[in-house]
N, C-alpha and C. Protein backbone atom coordinates (compact mmCIF):
# COMPACT_ATOMS: atom_id res chain seq x y z
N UNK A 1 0.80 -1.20 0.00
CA UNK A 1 0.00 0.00 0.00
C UNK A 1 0.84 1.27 0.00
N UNK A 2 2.05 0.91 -0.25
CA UNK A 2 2.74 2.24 -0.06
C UNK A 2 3.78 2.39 -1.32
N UNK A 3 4.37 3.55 -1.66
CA UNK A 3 4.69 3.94 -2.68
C UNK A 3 6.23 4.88 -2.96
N UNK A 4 6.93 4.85 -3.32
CA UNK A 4 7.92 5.75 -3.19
C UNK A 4 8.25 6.25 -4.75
N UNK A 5 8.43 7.30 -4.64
CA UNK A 5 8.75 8.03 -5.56
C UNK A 5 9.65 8.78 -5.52
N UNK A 6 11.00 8.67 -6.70
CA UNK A 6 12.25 9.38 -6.57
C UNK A 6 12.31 11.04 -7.42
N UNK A 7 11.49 10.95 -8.14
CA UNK A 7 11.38 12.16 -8.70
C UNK A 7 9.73 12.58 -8.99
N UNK A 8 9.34 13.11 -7.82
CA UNK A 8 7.71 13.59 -7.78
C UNK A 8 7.31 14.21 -8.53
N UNK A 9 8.42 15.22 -8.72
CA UNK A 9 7.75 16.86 -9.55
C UNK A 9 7.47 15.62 -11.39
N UNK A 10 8.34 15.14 -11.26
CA UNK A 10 8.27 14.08 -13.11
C UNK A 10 6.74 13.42 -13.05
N UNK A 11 7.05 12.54 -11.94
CA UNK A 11 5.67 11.92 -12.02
C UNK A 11 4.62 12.69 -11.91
N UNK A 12 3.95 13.69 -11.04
CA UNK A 12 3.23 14.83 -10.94
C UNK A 12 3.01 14.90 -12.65
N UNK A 13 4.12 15.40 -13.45
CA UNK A 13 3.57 16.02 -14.89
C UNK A 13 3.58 15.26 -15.98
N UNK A 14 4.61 13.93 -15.77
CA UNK A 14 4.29 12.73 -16.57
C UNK A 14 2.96 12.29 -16.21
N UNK A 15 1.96 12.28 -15.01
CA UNK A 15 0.98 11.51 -14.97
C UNK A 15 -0.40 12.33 -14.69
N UNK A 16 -0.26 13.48 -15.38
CA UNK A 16 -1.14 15.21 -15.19
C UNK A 16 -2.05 15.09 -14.11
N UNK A 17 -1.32 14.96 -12.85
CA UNK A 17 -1.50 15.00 -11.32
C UNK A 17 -2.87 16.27 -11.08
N UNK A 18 -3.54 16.65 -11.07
CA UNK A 18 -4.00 17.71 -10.27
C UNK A 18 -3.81 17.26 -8.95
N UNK A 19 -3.61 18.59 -8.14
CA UNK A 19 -4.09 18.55 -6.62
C UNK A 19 -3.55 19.96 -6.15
N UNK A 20 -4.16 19.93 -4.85
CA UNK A 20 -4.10 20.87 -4.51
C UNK A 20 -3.67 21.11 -2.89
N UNK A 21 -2.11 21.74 -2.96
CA UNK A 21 -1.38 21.79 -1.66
C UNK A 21 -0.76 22.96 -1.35
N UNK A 22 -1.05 23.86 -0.42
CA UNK A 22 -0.57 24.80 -0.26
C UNK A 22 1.13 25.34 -0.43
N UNK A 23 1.84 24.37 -0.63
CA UNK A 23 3.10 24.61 -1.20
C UNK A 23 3.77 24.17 -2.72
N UNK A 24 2.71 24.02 -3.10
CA UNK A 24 2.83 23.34 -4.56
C UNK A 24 1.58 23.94 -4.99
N UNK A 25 2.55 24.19 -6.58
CA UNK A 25 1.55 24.67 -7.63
C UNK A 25 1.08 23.58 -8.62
N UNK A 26 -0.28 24.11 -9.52
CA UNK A 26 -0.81 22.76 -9.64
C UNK A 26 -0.20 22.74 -11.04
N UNK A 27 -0.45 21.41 -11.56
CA UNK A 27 0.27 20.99 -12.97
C UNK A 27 -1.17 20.74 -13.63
N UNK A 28 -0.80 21.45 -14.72
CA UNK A 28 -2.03 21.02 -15.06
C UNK A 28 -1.48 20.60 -17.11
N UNK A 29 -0.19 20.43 -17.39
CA UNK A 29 -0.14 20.09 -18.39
C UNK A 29 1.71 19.15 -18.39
N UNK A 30 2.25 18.56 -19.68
CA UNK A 30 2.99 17.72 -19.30
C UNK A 30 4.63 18.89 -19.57
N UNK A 31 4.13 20.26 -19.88
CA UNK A 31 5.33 21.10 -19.96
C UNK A 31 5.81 21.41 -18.15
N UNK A 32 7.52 21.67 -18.17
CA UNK A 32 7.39 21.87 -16.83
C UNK A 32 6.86 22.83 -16.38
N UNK A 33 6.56 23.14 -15.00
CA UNK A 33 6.12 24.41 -14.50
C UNK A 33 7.45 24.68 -13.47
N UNK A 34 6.99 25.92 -13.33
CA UNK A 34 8.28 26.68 -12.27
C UNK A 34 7.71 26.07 -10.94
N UNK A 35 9.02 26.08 -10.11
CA UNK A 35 8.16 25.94 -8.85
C UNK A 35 8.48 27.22 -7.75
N UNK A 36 7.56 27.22 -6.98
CA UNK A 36 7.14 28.36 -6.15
C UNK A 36 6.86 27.84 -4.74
N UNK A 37 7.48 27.63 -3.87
CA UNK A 37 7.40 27.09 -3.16
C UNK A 37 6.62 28.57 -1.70
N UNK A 38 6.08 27.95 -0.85
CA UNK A 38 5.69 28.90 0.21
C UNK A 38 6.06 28.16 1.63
N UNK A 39 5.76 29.22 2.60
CA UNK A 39 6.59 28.93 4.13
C UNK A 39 5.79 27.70 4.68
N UNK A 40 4.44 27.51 4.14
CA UNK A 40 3.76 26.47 4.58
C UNK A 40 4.34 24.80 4.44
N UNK A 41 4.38 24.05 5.29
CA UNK A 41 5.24 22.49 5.41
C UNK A 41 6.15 22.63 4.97
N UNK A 42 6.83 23.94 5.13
CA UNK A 42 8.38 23.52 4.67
C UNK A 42 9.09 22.95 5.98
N UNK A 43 8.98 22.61 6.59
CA UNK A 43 9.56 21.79 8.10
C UNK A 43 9.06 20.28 7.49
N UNK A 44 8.49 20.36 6.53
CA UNK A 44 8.18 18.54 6.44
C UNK A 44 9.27 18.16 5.28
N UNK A 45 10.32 18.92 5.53
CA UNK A 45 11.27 18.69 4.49
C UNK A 45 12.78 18.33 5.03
N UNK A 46 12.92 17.19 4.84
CA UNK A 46 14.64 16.90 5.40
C UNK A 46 15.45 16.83 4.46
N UNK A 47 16.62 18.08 5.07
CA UNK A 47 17.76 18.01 4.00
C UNK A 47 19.01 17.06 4.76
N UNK A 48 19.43 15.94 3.38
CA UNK A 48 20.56 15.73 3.96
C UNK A 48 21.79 16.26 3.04
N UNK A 49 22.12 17.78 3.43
CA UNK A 49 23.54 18.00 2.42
C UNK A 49 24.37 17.18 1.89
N UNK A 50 25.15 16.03 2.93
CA UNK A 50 25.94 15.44 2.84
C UNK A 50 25.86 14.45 1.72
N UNK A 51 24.58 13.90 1.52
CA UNK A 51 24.40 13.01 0.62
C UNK A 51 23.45 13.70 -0.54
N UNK A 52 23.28 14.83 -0.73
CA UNK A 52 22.46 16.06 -1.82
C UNK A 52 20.93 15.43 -1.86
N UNK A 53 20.73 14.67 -0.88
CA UNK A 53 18.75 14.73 -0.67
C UNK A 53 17.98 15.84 0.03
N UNK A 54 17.04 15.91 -0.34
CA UNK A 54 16.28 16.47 -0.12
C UNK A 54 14.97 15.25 0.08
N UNK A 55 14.05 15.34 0.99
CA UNK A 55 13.05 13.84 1.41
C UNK A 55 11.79 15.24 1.78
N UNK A 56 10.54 14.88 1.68
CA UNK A 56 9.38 14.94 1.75
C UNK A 56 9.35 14.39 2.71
N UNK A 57 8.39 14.39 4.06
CA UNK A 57 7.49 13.64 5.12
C UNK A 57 5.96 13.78 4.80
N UNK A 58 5.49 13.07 5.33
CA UNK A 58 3.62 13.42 5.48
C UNK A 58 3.07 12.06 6.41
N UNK A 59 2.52 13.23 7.31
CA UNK A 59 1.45 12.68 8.64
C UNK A 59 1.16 11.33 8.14
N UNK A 60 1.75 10.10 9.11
CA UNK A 60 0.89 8.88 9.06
C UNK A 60 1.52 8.00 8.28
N UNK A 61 2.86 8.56 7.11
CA UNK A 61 3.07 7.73 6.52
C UNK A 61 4.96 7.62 6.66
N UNK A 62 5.04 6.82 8.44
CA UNK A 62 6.56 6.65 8.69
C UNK A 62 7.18 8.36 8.92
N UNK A 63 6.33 9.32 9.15
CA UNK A 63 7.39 10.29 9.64
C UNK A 63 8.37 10.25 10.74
N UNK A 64 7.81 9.57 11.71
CA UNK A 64 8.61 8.99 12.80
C UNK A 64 9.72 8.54 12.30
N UNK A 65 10.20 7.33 11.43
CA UNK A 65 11.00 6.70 11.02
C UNK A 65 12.21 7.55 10.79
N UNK A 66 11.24 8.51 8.73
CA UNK A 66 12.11 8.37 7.86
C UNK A 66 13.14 9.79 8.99
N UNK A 67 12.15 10.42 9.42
CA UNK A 67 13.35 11.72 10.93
C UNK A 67 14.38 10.70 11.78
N UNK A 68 14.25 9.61 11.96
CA UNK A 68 15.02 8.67 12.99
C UNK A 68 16.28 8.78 11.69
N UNK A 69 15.69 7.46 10.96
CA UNK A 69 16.85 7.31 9.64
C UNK A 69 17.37 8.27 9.39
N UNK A 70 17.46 9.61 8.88
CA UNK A 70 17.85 10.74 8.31
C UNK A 70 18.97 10.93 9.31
N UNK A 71 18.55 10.96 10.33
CA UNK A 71 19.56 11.84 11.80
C UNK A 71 20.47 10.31 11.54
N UNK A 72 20.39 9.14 11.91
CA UNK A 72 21.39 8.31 11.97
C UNK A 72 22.02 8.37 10.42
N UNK A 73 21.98 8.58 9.67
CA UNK A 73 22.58 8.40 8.26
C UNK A 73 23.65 9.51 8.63
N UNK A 74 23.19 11.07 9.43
CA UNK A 74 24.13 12.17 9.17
C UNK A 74 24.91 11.47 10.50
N UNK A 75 24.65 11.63 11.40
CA UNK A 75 25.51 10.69 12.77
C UNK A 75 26.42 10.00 12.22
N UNK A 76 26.23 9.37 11.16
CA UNK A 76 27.68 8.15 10.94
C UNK A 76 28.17 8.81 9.69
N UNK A 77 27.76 9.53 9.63
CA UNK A 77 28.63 10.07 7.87
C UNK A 77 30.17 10.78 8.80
N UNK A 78 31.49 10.37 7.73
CA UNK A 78 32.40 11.16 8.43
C UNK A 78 32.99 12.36 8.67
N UNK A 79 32.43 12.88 8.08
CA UNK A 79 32.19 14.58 7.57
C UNK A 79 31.29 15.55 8.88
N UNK A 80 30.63 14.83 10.04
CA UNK A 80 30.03 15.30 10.45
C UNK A 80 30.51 15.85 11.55
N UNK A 81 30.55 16.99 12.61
CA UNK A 81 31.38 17.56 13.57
C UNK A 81 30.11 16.84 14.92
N UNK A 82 31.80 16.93 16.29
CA UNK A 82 30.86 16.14 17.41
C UNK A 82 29.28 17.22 17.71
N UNK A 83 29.95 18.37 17.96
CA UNK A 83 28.62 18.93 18.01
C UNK A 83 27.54 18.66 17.26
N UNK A 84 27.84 18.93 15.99
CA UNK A 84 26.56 18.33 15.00
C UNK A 84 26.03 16.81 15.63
N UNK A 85 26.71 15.92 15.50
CA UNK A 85 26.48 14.83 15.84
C UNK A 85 25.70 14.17 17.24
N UNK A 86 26.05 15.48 18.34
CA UNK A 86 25.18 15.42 19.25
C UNK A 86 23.91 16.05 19.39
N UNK A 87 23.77 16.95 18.23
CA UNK A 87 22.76 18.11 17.84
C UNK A 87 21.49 16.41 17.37
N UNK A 88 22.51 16.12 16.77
CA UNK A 88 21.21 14.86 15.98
C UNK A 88 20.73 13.72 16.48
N UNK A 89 21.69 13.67 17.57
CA UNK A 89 21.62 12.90 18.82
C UNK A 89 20.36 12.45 19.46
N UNK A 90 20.18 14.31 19.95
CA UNK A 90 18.87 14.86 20.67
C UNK A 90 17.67 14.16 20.39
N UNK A 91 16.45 15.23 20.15
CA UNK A 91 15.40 14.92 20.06
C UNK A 91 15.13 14.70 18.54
N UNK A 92 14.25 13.91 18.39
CA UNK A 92 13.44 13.20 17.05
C UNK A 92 13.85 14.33 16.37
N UNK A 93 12.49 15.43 16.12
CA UNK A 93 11.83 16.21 15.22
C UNK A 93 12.71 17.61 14.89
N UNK A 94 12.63 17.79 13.86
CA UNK A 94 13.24 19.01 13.09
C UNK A 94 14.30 19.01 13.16
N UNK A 95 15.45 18.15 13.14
CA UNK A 95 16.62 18.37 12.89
C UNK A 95 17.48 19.11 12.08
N UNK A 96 16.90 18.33 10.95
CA UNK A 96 17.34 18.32 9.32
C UNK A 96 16.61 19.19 8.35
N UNK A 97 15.86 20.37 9.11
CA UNK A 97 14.45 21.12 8.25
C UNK A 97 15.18 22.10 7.77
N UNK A 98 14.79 22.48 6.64
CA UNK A 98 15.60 23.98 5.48
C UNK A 98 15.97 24.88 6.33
N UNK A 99 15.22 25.05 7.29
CA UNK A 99 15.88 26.20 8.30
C UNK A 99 17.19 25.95 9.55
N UNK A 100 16.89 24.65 9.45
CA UNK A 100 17.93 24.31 10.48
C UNK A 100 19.32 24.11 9.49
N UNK A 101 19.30 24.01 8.37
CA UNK A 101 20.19 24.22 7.48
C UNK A 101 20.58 25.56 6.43
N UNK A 102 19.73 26.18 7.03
CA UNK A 102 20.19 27.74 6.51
C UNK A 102 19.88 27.77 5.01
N UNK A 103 18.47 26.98 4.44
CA UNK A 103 17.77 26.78 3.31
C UNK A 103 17.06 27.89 3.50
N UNK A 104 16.99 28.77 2.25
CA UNK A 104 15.95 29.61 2.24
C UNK A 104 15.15 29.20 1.29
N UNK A 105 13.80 29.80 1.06
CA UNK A 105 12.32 29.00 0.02
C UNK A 105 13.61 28.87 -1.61
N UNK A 106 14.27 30.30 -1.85
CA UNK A 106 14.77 29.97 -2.41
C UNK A 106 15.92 29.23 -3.13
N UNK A 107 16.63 28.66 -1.70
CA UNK A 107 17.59 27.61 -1.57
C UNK A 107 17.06 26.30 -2.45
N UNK A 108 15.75 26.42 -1.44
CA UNK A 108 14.85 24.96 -1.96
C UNK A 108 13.60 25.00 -3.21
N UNK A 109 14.03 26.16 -4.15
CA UNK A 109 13.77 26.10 -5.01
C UNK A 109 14.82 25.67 -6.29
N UNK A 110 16.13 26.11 -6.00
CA UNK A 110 17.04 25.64 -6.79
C UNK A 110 16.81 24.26 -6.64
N UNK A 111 17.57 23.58 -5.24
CA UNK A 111 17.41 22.58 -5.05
C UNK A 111 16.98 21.39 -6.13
N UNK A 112 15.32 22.16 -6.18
CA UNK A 112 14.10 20.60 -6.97
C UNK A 112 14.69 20.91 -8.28
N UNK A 113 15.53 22.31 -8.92
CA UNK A 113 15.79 22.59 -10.17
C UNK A 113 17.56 21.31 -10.76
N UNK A 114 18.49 21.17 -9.33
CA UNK A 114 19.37 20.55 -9.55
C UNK A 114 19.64 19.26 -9.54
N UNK A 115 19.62 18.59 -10.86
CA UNK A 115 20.17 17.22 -11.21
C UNK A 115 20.87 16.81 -10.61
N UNK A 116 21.70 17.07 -9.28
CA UNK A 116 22.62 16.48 -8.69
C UNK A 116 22.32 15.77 -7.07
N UNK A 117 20.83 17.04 -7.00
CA UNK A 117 19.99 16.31 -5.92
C UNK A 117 19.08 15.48 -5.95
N UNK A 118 19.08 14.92 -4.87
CA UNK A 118 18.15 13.35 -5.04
C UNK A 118 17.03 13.88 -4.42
N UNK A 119 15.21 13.86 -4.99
CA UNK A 119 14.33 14.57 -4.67
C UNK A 119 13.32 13.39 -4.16
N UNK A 120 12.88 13.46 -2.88
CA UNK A 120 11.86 12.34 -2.72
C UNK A 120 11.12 12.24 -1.91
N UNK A 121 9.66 11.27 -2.12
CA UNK A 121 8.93 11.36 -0.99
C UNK A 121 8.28 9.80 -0.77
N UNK A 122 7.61 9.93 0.24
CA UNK A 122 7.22 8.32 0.76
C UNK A 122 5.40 8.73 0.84
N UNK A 123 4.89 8.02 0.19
CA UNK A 123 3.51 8.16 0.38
C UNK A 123 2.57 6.98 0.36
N UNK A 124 1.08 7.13 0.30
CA UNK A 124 0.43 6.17 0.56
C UNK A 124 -0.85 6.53 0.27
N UNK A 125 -1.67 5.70 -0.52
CA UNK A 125 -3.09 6.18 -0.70
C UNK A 125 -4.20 6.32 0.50
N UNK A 126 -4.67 7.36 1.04
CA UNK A 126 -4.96 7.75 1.94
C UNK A 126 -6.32 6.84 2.39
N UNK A 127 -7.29 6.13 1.07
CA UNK A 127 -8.24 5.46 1.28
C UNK A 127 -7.92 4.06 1.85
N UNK A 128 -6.65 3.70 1.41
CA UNK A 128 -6.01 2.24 1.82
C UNK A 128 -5.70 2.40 3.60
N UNK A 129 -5.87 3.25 3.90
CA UNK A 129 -5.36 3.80 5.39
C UNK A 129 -6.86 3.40 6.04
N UNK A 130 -7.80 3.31 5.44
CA UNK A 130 -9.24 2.85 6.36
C UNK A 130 -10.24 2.03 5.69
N UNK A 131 -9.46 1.71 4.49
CA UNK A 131 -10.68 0.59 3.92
C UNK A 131 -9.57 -1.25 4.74
């Protein structure tokens, strides 16, 4: 029941997605669109510099987790300073969010624009969650 997708914004316009999310603009044809990102769920966004991802979260589907995984991936990378490492240590939530990395909207607009970052999210059809 669950789904992963490595490049959203593709599938979104390879598969003429409508929807409608306050930080995303809608696609409504298979040319690209710009993206425009706003201050809204941008905390549901983990950057890991070190490895050039960028990850999506959403309520219900492993946010718990994929925030656990993320922080242990930067913890053992060797590049990482003790402070940092005890920073990620800490508590679960918001570690790794654009702001805690000095991402601005327009940081993380380049970002979805650069081929070198890995863009992704973990989802799940929301009806499969109660049928």
């Amino acid at each position: 029941n669950y789904s992963f997708v490595s490049k959203p914004l593709q599938y979104v316009q390879e598969h003429k997605v409508e929807y409608d999310h306050p930080t995303t603009q809608q696609v409504s044809s298979t040319a690209p669109q710009p993206i425009a990102l706003k201050d809204v769920w941008v905390d549901r966004f983990i950057v890991v510099p070190e490895y050039k991802l960028l990850f999506c979260y959403m309520e219900k589907v492993g946010g718990s987790m994929f925030n656990h995984l993320f922080r242990m991936i930067r913890i053992l990378h060797p590049d990482i300073s003790g402070s940092e490492a005890s920073l990620q240590a800490g508590h679960l939530w918001f570690r790794n969010t654009p702001q805690r990395h000095k991402k601005s909207l327009t940081d993380l607009e380049n970002i979805f624009k650069d081929p070198e970052w890995t863009k992704a999210v973990f989802y799940r059809d929301p009806i499969k969650r109660f049928v």
